[in-house]
N, C-alpha and C. Protein backbone atom coordinates (compact mmCIF):
# COMPACT_ATOMS: atom_id res chain seq x y z
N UNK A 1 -8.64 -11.44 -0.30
CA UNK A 1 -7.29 -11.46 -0.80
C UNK A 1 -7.28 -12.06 -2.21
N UNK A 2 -6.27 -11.58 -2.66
CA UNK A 2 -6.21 -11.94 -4.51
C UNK A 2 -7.62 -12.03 -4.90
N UNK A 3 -8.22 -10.79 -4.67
CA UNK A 3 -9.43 -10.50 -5.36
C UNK A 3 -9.33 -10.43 -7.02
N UNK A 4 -8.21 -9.81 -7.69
CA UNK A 4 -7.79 -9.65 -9.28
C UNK A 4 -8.04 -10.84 -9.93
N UNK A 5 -7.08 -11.77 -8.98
CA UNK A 5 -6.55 -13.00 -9.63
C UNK A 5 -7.62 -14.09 -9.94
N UNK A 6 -8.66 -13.94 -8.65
CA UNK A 6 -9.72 -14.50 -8.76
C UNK A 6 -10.95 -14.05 -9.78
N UNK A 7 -11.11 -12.96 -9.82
CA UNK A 7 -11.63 -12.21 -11.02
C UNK A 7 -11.50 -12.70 -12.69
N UNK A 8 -10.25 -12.87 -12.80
CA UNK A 8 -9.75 -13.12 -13.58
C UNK A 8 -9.93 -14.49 -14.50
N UNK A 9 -9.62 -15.04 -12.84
CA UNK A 9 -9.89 -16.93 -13.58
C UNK A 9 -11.51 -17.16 -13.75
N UNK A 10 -11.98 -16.54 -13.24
CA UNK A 10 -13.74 -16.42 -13.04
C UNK A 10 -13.94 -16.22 -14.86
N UNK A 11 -13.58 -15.03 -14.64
CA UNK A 11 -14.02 -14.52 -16.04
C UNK A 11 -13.56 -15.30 -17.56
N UNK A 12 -12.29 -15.85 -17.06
CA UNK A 12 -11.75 -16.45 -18.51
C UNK A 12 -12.90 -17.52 -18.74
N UNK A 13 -13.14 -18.48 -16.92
CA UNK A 13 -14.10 -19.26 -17.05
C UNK A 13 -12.77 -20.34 -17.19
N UNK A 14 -11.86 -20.49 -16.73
CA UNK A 14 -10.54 -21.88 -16.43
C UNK A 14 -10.66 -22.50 -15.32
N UNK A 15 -10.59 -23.65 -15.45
CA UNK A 15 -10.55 -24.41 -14.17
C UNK A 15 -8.95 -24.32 -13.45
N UNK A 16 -8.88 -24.45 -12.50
CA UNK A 16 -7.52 -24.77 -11.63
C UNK A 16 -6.81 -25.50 -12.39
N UNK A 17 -7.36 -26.78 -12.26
CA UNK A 17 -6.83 -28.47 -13.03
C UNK A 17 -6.18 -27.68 -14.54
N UNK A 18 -6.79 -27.30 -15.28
CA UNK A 18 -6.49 -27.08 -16.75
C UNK A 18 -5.25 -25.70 -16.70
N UNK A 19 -5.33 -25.09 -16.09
CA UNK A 19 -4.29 -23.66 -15.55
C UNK A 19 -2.76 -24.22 -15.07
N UNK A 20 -3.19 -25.20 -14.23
CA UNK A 20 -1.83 -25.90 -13.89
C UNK A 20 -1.55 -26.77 -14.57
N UNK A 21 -2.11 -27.58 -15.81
CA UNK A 21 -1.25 -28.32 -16.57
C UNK A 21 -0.74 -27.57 -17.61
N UNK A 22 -1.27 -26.40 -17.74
CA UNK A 22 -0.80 -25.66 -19.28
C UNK A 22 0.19 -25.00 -18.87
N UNK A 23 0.51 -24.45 -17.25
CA UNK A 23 1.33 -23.73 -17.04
C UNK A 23 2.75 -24.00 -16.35
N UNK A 24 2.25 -25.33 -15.96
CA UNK A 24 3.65 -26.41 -14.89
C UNK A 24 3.29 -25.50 -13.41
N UNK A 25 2.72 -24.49 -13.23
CA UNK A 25 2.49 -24.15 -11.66
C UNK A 25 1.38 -25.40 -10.95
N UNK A 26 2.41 -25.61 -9.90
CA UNK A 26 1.40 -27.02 -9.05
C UNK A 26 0.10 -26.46 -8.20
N UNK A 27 -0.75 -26.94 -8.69
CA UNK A 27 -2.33 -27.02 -8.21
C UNK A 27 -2.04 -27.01 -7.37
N UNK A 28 -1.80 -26.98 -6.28
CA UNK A 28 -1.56 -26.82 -4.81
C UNK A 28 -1.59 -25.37 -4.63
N UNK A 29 -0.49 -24.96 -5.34
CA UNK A 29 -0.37 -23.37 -5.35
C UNK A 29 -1.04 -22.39 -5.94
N UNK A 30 -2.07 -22.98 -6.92
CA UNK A 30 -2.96 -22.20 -7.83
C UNK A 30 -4.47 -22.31 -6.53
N UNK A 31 -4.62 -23.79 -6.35
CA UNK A 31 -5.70 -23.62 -5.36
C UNK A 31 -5.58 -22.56 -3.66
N UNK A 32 -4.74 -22.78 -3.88
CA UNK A 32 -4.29 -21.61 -2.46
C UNK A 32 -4.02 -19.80 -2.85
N UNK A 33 -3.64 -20.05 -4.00
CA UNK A 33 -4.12 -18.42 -4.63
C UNK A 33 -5.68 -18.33 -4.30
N UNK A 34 -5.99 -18.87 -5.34
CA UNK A 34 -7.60 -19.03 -5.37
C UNK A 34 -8.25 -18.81 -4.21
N UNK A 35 -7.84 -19.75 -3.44
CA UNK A 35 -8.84 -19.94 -2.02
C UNK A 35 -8.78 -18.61 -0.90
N UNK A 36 -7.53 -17.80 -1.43
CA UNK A 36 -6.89 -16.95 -0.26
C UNK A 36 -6.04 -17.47 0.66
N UNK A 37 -5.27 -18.41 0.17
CA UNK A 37 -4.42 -19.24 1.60
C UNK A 37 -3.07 -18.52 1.85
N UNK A 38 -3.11 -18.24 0.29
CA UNK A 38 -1.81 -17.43 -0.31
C UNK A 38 -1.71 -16.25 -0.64
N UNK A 39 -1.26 -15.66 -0.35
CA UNK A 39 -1.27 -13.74 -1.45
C UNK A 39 -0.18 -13.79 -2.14
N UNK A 40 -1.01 -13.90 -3.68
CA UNK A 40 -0.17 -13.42 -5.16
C UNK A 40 0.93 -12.77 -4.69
N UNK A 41 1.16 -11.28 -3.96
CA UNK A 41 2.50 -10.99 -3.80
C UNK A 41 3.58 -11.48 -3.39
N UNK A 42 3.49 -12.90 -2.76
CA UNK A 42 4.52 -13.23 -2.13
C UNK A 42 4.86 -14.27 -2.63
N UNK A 43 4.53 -14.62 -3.45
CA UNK A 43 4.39 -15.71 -4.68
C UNK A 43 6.04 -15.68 -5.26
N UNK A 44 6.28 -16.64 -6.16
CA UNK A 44 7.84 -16.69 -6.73
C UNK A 44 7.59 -15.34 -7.84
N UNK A 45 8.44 -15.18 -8.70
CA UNK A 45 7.93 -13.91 -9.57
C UNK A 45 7.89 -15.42 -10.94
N UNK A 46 8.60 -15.82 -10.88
CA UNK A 46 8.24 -16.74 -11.65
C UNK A 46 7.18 -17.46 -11.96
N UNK A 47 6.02 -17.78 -11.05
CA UNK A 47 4.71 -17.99 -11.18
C UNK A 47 3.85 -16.91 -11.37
N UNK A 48 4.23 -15.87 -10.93
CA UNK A 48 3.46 -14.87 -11.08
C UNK A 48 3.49 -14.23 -12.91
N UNK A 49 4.68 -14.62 -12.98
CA UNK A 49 5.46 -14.38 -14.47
C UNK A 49 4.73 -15.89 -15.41
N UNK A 50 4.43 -16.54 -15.11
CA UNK A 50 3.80 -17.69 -15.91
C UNK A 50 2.07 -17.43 -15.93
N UNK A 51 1.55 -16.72 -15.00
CA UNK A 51 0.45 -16.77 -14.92
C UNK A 51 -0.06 -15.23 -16.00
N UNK A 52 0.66 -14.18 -15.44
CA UNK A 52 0.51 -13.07 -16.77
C UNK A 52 0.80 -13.41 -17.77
N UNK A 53 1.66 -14.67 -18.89
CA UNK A 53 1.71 -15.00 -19.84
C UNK A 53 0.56 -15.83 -20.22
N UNK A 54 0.62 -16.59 -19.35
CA UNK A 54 -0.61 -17.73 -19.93
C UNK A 54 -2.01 -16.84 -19.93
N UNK A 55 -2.51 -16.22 -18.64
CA UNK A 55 -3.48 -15.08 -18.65
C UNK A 55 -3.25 -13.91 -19.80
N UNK A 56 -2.16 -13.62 -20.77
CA UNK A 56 -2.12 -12.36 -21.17
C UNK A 56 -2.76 -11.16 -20.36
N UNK A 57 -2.28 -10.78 -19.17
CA UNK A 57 -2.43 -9.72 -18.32
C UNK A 57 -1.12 -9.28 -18.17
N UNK A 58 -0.96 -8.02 -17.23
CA UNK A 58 -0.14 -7.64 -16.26
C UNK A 58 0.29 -7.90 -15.28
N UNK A 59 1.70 -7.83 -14.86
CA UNK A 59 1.52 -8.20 -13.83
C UNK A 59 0.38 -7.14 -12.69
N UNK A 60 -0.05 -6.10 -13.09
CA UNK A 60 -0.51 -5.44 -11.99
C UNK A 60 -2.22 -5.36 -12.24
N UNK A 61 -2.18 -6.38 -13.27
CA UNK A 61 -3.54 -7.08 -13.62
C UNK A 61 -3.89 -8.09 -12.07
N UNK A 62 -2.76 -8.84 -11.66
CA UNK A 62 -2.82 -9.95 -11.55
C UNK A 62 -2.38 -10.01 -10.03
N UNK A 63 -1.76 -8.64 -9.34
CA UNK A 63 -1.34 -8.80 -7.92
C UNK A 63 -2.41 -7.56 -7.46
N UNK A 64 -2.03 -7.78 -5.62
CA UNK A 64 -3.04 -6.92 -4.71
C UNK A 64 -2.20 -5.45 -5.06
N UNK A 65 -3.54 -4.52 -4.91
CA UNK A 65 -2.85 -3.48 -4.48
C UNK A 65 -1.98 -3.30 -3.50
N UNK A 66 -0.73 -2.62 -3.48
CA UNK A 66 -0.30 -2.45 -2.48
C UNK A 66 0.29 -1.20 -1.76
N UNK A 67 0.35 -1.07 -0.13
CA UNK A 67 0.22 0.67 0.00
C UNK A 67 1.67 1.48 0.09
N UNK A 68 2.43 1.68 -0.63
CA UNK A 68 4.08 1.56 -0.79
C UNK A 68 3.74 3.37 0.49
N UNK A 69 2.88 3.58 1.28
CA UNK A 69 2.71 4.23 1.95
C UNK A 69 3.33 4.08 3.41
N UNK A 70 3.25 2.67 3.64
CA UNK A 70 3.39 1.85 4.79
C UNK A 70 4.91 1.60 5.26
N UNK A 71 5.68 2.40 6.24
CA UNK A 71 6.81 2.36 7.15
C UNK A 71 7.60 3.58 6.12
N UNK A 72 7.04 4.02 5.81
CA UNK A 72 7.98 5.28 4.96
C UNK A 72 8.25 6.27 6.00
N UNK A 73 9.82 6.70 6.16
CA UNK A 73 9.67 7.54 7.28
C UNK A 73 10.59 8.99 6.72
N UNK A 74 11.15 9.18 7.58
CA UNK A 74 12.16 10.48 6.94
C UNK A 74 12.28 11.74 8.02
N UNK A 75 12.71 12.61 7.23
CA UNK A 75 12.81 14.28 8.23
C UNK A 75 12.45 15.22 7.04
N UNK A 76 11.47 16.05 8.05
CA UNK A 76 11.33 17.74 7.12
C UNK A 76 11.25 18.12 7.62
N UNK A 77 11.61 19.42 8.14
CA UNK A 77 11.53 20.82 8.55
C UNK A 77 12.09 20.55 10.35
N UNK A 78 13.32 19.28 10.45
CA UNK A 78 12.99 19.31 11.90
C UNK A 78 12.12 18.30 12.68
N UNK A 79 11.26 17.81 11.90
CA UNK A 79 10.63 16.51 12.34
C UNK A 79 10.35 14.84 12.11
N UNK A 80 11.02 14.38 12.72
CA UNK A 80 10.93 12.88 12.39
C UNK A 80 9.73 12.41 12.17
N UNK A 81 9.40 11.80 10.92
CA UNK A 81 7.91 11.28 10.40
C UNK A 81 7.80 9.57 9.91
N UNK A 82 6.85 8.95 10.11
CA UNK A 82 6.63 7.89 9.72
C UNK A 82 5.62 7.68 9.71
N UNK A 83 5.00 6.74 8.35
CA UNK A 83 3.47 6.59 7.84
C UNK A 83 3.89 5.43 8.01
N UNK A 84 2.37 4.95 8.50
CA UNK A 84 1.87 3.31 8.80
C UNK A 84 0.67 3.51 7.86
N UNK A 85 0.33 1.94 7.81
CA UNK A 85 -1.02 1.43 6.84
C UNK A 85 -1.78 1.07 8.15
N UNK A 86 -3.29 1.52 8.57
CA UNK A 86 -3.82 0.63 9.83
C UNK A 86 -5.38 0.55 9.16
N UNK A 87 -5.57 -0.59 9.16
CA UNK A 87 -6.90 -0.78 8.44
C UNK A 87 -7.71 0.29 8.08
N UNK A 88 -7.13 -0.36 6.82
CA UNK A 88 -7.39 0.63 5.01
C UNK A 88 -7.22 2.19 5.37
N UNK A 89 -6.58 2.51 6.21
CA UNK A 89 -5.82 4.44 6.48
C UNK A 89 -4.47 4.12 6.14
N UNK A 90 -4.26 5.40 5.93
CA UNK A 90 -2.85 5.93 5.82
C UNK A 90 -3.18 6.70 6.82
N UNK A 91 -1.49 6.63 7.60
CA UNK A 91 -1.57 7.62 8.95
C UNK A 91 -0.02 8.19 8.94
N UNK A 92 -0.55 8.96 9.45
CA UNK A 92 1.22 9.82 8.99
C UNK A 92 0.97 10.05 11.23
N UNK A 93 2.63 9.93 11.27
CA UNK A 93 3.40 10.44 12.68
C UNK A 93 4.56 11.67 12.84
N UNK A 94 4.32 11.92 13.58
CA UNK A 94 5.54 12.95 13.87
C UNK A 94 6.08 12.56 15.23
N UNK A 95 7.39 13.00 15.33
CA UNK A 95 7.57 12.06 16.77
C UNK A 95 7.90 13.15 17.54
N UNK A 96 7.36 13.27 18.95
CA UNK A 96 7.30 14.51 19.51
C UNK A 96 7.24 14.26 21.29
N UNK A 97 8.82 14.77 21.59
CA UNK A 97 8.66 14.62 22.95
C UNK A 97 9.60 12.52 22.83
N UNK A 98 9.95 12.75 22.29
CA UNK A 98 10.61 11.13 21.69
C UNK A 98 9.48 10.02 21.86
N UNK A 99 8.23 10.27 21.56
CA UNK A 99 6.95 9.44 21.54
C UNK A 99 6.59 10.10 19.79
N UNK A 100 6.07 8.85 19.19
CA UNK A 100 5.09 9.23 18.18
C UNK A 100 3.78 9.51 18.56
N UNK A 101 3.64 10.32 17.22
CA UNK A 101 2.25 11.55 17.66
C UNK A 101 1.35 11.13 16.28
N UNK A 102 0.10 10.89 16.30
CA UNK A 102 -0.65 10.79 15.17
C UNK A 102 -0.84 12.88 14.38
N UNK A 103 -0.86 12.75 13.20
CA UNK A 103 -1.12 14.33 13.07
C UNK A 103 -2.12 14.22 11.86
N UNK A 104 -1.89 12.63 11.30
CA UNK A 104 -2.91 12.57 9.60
C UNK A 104 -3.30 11.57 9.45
N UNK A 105 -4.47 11.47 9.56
CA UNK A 105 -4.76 9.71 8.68
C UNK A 105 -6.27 10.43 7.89
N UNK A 106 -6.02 9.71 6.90
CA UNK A 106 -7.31 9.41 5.76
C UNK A 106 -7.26 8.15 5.08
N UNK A 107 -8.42 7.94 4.64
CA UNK A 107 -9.00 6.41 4.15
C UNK A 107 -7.47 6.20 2.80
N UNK A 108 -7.30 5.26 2.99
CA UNK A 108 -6.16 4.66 1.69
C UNK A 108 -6.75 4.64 0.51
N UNK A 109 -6.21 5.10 -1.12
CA UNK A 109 -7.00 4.91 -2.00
C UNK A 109 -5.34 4.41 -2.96
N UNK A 110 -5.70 3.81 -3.43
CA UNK A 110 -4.47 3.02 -4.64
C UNK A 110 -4.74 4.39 -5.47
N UNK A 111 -3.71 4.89 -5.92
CA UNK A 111 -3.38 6.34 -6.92
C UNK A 111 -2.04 5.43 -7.78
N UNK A 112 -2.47 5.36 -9.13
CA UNK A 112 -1.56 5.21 -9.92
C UNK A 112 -0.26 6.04 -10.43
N UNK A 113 0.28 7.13 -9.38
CA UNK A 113 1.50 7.80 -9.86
C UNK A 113 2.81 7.69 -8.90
N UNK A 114 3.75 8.04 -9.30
CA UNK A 114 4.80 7.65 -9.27
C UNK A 114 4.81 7.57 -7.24
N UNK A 115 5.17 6.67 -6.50
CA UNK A 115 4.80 6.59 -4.97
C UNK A 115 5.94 7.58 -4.30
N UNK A 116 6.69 7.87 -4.47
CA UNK A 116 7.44 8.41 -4.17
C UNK A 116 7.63 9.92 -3.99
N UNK A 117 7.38 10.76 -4.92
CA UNK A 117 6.66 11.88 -5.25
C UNK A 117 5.84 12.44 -4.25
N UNK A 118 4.57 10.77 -4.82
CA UNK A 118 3.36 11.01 -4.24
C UNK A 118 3.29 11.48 -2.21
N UNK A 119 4.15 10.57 -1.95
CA UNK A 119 4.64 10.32 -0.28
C UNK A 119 5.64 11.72 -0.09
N UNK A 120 6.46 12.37 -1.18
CA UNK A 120 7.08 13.55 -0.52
C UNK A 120 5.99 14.50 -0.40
N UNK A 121 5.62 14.78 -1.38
CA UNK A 121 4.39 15.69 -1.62
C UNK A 121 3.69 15.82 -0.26
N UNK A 122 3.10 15.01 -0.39
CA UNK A 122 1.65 14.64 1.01
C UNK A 122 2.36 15.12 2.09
N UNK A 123 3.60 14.34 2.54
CA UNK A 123 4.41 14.36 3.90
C UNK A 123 4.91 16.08 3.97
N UNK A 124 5.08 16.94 2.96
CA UNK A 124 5.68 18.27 3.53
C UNK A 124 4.25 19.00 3.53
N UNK A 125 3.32 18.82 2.70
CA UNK A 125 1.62 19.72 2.80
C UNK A 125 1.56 19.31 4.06
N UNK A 126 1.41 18.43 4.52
CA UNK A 126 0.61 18.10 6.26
C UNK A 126 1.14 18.77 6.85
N UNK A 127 2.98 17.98 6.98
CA UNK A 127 3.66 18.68 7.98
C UNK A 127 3.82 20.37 8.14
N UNK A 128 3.86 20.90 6.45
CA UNK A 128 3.85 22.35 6.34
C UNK A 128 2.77 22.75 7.25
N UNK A 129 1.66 22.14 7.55
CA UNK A 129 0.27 22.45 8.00
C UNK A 129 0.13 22.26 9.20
N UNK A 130 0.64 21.11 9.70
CA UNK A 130 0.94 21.02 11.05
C UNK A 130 2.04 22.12 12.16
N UNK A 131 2.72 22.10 11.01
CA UNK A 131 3.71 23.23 11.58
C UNK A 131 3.59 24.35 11.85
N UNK A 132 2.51 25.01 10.23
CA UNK A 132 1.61 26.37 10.98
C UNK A 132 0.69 26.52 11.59
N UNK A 133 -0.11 25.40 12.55
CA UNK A 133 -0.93 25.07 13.51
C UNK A 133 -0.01 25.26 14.78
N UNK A 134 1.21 24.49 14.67
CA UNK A 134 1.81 24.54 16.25
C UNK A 134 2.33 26.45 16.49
N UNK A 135 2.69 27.17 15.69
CA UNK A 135 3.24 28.47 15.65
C UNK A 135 2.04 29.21 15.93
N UNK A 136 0.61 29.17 15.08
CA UNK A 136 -0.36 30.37 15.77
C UNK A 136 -0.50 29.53 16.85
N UNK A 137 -0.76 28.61 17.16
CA UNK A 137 -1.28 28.58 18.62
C UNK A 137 -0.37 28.83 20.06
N UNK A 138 1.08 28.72 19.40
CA UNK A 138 2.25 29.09 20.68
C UNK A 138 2.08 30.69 20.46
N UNK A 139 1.94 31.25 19.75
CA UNK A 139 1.43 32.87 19.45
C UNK A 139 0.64 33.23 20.11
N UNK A 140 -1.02 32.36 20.26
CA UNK A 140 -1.78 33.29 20.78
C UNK A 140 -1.59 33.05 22.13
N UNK A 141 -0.97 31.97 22.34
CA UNK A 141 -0.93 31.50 24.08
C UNK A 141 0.08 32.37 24.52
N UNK A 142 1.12 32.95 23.77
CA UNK A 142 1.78 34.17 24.34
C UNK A 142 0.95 35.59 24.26
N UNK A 143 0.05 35.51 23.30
CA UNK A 143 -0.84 36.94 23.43
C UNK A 143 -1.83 36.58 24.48
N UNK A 144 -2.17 35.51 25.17
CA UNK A 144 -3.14 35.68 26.25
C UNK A 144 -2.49 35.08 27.58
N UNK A 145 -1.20 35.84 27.40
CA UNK A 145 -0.35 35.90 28.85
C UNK A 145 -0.06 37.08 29.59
């Protein structure tokens, strides 16, 4: 956890002690970044906002990736869908029979474009795909009746 952040202070080569007096964030909270006690994201934005100034970074220098993939749900074509995050996958559901149904998962990769898009996009290709999977196969099971 806060792999960046740690990276970061590594590389400038700053101690904790010297980070928190230049910045007024209390060593308590810099050592618990550090250590992993804490995750940068959940941090005040205000420390997070003192630490990209004093660091001259980003903030997206400076926080975890995160999978804006995770509880996104919706409807297309007729089917209720919802993506979960389950260690490091993205998994897409369809809910079927009023039970969720797994239909997609692949390994998670951080993609820098717009998440939203990115999540309609994906969610109608599958489902488009899933959908013409369920039709030939109710087809041929009526051609071998």
């Amino acid at each position: 956890m806060n792999e960046k952040f740690t990276a970061i202070i590594a590389e400038e080569g700053i101690s904790l002690y010297r980070l928190a007096k230049e910045t007024g964030i209390p060593y308590t909270t810099l050592n618990e970044l550090y250590n992993g006690k804490k995750d940068i994201n959940n941090c005040a934005a205000e420390t997070v906002y003192k630490l990209s100034a004093y660091l001259e970074r980003s903030f997206e220098e400076l926080l975890n990736d995160v999978c804006l993939f995770d509880g996104y749900s919706g409807k297309y074509k007729g089917y209720t869908y919802l993506w979960k995050y389950e260690a490091s996958n993205v998994v897409l559901y369809i809910k079927k029979n009023g039970a969720y149904e797994e239909i997609h998962r692949e390994k998670w990769i951080y993609v820098p474009v717009h998440p939203r898009k990115l999540r309609e996009m994906l969610t109608e290709t599958i489902i488009d795909a899933y959908d013409h999977k369920q039709k030939v196969e109710e087809e041929l099971c009526r051609l071998t009746i």
